[in-house]
Protein backbone atom coordinates (compact mmCIF):
# COMPACT_ATOMS: atom_id res chain seq x y z
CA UNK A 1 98.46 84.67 131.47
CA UNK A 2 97.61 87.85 130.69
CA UNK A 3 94.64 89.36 128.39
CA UNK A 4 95.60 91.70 125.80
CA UNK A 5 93.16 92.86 122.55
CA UNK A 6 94.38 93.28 118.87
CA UNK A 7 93.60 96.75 117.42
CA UNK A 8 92.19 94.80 114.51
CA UNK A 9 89.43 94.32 117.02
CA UNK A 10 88.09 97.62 117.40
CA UNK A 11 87.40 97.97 113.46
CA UNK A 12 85.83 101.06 112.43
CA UNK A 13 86.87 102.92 116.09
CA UNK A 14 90.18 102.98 115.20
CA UNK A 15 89.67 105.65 113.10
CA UNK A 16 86.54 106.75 114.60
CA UNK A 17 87.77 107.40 118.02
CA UNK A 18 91.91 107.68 117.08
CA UNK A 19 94.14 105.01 118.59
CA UNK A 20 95.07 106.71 121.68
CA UNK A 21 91.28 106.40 122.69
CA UNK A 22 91.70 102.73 121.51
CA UNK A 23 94.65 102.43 124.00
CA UNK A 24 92.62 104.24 127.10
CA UNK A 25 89.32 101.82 126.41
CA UNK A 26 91.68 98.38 126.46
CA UNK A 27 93.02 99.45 129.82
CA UNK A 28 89.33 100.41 130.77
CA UNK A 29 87.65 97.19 129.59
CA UNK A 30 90.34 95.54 131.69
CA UNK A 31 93.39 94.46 129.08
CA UNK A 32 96.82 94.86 130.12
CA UNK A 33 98.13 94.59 126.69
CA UNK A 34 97.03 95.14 122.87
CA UNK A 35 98.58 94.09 119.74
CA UNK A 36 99.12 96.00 117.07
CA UNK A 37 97.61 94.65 113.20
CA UNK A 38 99.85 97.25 111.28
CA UNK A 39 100.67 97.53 107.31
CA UNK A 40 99.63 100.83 106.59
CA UNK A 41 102.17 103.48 105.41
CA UNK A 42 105.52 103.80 104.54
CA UNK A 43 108.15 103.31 106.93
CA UNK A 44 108.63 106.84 107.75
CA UNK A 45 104.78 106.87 108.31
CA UNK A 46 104.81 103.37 110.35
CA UNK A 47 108.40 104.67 112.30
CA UNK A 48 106.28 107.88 113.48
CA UNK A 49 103.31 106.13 114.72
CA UNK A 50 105.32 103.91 116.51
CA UNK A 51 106.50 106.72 118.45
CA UNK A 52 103.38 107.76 118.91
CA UNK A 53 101.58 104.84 119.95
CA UNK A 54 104.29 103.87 122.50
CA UNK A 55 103.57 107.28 124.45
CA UNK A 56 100.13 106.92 123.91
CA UNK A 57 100.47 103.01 126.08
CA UNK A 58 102.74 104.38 128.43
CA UNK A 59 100.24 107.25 129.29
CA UNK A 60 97.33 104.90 129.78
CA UNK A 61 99.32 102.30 131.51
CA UNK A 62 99.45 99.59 128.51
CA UNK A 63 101.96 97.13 127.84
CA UNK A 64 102.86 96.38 123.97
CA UNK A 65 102.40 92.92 123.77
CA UNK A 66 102.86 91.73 119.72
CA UNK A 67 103.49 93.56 116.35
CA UNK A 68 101.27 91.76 113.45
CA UNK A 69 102.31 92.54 109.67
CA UNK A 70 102.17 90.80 106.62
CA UNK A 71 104.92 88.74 104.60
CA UNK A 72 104.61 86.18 101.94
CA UNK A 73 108.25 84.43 101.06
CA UNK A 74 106.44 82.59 97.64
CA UNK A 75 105.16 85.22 96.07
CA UNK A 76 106.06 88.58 97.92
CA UNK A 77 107.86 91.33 96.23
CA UNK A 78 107.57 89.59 92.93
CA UNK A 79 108.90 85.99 93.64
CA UNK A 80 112.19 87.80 95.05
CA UNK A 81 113.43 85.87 98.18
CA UNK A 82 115.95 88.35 99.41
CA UNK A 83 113.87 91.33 98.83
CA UNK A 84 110.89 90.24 100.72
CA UNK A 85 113.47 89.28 103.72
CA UNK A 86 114.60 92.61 103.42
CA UNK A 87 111.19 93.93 103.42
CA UNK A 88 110.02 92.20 106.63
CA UNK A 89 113.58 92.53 108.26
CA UNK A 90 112.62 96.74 108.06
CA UNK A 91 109.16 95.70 109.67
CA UNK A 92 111.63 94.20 112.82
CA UNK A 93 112.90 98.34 112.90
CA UNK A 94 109.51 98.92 113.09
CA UNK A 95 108.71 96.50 116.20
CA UNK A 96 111.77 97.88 117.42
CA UNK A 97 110.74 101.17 117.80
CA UNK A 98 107.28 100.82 118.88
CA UNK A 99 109.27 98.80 122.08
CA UNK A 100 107.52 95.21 120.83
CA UNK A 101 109.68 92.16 121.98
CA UNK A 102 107.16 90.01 119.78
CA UNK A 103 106.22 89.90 116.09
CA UNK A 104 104.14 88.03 114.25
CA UNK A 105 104.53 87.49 110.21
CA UNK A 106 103.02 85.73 107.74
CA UNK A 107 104.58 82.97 105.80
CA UNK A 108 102.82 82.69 102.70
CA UNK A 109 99.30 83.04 100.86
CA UNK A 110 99.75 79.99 98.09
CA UNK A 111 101.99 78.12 95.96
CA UNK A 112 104.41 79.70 93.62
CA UNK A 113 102.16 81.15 90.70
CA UNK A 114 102.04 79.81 87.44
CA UNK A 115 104.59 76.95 88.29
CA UNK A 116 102.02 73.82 88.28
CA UNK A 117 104.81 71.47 89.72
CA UNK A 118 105.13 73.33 93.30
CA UNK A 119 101.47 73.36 94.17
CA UNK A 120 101.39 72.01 97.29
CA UNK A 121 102.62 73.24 100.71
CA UNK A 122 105.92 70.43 101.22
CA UNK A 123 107.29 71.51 97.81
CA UNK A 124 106.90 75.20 99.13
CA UNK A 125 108.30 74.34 102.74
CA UNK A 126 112.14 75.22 102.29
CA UNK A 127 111.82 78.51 100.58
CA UNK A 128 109.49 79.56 103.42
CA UNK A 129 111.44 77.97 106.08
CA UNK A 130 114.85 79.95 104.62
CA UNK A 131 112.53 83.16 104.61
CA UNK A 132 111.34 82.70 108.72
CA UNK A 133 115.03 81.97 109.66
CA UNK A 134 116.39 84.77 107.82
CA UNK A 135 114.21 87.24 109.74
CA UNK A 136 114.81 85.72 112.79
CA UNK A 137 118.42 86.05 112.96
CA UNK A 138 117.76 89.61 112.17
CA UNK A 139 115.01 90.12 114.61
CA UNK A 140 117.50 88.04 117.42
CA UNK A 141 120.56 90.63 117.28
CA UNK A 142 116.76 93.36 118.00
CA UNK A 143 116.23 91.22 120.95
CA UNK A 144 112.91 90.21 119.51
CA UNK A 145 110.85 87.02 119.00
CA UNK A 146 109.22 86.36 115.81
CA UNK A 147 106.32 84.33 114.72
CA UNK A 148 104.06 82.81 112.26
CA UNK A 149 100.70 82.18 112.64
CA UNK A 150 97.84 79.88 111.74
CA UNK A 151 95.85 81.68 109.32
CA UNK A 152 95.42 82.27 105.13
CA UNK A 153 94.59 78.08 104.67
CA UNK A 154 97.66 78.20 103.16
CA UNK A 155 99.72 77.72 106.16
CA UNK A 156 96.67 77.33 108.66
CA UNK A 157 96.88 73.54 109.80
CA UNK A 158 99.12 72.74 112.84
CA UNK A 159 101.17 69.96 111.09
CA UNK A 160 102.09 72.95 108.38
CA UNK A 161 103.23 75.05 111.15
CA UNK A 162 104.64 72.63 112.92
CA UNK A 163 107.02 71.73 109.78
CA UNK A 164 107.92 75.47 110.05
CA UNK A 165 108.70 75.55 113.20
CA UNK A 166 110.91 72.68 112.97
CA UNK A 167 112.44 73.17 109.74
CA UNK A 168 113.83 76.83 111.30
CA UNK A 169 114.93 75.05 114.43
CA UNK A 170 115.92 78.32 116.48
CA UNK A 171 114.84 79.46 119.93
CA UNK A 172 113.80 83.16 118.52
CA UNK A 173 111.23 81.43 116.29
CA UNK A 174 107.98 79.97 117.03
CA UNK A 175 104.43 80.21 116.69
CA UNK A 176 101.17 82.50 117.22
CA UNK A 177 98.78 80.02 118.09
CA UNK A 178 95.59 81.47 117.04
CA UNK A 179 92.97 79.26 119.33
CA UNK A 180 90.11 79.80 116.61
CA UNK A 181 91.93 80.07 113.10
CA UNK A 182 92.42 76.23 113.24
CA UNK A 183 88.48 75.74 112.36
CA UNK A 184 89.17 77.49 108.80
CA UNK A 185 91.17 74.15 107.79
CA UNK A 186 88.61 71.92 109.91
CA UNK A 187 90.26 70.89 112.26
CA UNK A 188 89.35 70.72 116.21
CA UNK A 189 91.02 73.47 118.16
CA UNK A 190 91.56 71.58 121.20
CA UNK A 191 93.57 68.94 119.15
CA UNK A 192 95.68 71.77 117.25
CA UNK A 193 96.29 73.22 120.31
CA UNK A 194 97.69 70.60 121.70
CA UNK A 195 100.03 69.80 119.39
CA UNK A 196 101.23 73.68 118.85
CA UNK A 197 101.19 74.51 122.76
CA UNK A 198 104.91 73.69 122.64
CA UNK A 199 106.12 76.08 120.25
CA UNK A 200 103.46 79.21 121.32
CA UNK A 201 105.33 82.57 121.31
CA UNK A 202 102.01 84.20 121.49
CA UNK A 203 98.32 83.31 121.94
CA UNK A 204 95.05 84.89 120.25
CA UNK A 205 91.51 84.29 121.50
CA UNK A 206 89.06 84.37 118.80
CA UNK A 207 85.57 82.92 118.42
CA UNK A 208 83.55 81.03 115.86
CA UNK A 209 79.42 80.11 115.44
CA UNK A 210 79.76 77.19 113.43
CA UNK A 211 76.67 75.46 110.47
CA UNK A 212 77.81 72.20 108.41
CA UNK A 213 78.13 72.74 104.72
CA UNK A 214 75.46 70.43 104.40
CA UNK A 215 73.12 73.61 105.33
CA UNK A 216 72.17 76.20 103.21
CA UNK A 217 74.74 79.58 103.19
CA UNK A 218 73.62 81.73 106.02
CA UNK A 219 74.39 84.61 104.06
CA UNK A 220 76.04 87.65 104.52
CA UNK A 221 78.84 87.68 107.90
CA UNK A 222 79.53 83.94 106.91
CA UNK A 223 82.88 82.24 105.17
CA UNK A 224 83.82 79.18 104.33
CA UNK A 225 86.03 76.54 105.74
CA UNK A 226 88.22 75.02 103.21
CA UNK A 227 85.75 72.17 103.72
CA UNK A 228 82.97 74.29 102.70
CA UNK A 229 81.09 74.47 106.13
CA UNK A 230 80.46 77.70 107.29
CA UNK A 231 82.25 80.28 109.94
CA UNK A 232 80.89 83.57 111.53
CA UNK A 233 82.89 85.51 114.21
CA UNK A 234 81.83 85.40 117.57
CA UNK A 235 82.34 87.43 120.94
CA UNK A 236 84.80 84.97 122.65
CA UNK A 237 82.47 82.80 124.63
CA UNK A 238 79.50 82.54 122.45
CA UNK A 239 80.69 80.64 120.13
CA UNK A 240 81.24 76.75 119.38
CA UNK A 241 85.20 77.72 119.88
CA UNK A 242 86.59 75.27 123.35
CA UNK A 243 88.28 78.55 124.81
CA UNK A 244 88.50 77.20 128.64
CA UNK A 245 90.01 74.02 127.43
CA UNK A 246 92.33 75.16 124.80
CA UNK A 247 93.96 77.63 127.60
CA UNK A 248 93.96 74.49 130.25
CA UNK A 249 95.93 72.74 127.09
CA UNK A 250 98.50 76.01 127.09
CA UNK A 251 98.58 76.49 130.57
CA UNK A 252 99.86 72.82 131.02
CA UNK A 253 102.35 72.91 128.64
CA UNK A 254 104.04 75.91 130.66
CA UNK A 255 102.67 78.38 128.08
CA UNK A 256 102.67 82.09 130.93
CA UNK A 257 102.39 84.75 128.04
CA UNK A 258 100.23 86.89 126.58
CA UNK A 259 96.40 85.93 125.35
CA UNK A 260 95.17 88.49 122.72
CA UNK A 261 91.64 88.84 121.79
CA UNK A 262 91.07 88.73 117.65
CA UNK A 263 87.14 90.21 117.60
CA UNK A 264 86.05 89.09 113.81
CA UNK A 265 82.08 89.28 114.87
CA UNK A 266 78.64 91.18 113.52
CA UNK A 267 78.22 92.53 116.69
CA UNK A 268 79.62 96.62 118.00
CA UNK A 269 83.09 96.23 118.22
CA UNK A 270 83.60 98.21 121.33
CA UNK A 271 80.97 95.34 122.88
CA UNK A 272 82.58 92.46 121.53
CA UNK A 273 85.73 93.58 123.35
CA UNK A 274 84.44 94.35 126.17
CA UNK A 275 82.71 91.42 126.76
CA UNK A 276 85.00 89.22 125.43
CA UNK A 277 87.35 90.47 128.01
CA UNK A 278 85.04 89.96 130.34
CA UNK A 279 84.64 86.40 129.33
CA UNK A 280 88.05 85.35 128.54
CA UNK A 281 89.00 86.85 132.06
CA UNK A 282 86.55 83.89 133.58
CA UNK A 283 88.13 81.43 131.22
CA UNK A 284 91.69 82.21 132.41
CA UNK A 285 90.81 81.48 136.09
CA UNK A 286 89.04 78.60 135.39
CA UNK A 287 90.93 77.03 132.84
């Protein structure tokens, strides 16, 4: 496996510092790889700082491991299918250019609004299913992977993206298992994991402190599950999240790929990556 960080993880610093620093600290806190959390821009905007960013991680001796942008094939681009396929199949340009051979969309946010009789996810599941395999195909004839992740409740819980998954049924599609993200639908990572390890594309590495919603709300840096307990990023390894065993659970089922770190805590950014390379690097070799 090997460790790459999310841009999303450096907050503030991306602008702070400019991304190219960004690029030179991953490789100096000991990443091979970052991700890049993009949606900003129009695609003239997004095609030029692809360019940009890919001589930027060739200078400093970084490999581009996944491209992470929004979609939502319910409600996107005003309840218009084919226009929010078109819409994400223009973000696959975008991959292409930067030189990913990975990206990561979303799926949806919610149910179709205002229609009361396709609330829940199953009703939902074709129209998103049709949306994934559209993009696919697309991204296929790019010679990239795509992939959905478990995040936004919506589509969070492994047996959701599981049914995605399956209901595309193509080699080019799969899953971003997001180690952490399972814990907003309350439910055990090391379980989820297990069940998704088979379809992982691409891994993040993300941390949780954990209080029952039986407690009090902690106040200000805390969310909610959809449970109601209560969720605070952590630097990977400080929190309640199983990291060494979730990884043993990937490892086993033949999973060789890249391991992203998602920093969501309180804490400096530039110290929650750095440790949290640190730490994941001693959970990879013992895992």
């Amino acid at each position: 496996m090997k460790i790459a960080v999310s841009t999303y993880s450096f907050g503030k610093y991306v602008d702070q510092l400019g991304l190219d620093e960004v690029i030179r600290l991953t490789k100096e806190y000991g990443a091979e790889g970052i991700d890049v959390a993009d949606d900003s821009g129009d695609f003239e905007e997004r095609m030029e700082k692809a360019k940009i960013t890919a001589e930027s991680c060739a200078k400093h001796g970084v490999e581009l491991a996944c491209y992470c942008v929004g979609a939502d094939f319910i409600n996107g681009s005003e309840g218009d299918l084919q226009a929010e396929i078109e819409k994400i199949c223009r973000k696959v340009d975008i991959a292409e250019a930067y030189g990913f051979k990975v990206m990561r969309h979303d799926t949806a946010h919610g149910p179709r609004k205002g229609e009361v009789t396709l609330r829940s996810f199953d009703s939902n599941l074709e129209r998103i299913v049709e949306g994934c395999r559209a993009v696919t195909q697309y991204a296929k004839s790019k010679g990239i992977v795509t992939c959905t992740e478990n995040h936004g409740f919506f589509a969070q819980d492994s047996d959701r993206v599981e049914k995605i998954v399956n209901g595309v049924c193509d080699d080019n599609f799969g899953a971003l298992v997001d180690i952490g993200n399972f814990m907003c639908a309350d439910e055990a990572p090391e379980k989820a994991v297990s069940i998704m390890a088979q379809y992982a594309k691409h891994v993040h590495a993300k941390d949780f402190y954990w209080k029952s919603g039986m407690s009090d709300d902690p106040g200000e840096g805390w969310f909610k599950t959809r449970c109601k307990d209560y969720l605070k990023g952590a630097i990977i390894g400080h929190g309640v999240v199983p990291v060494r065993q979730c990884l043993r659970i990937l490892k086993s089922a033949k999973y060789d790929g890249w391991v992203a770190i998602e920093f969501e805590g309180m804490e400096d950014n530039l110290k929650g990556v750095r440790i949290g390379i640190e730490n994941l690097k001693k959970a990879i070799e013992r895992s």
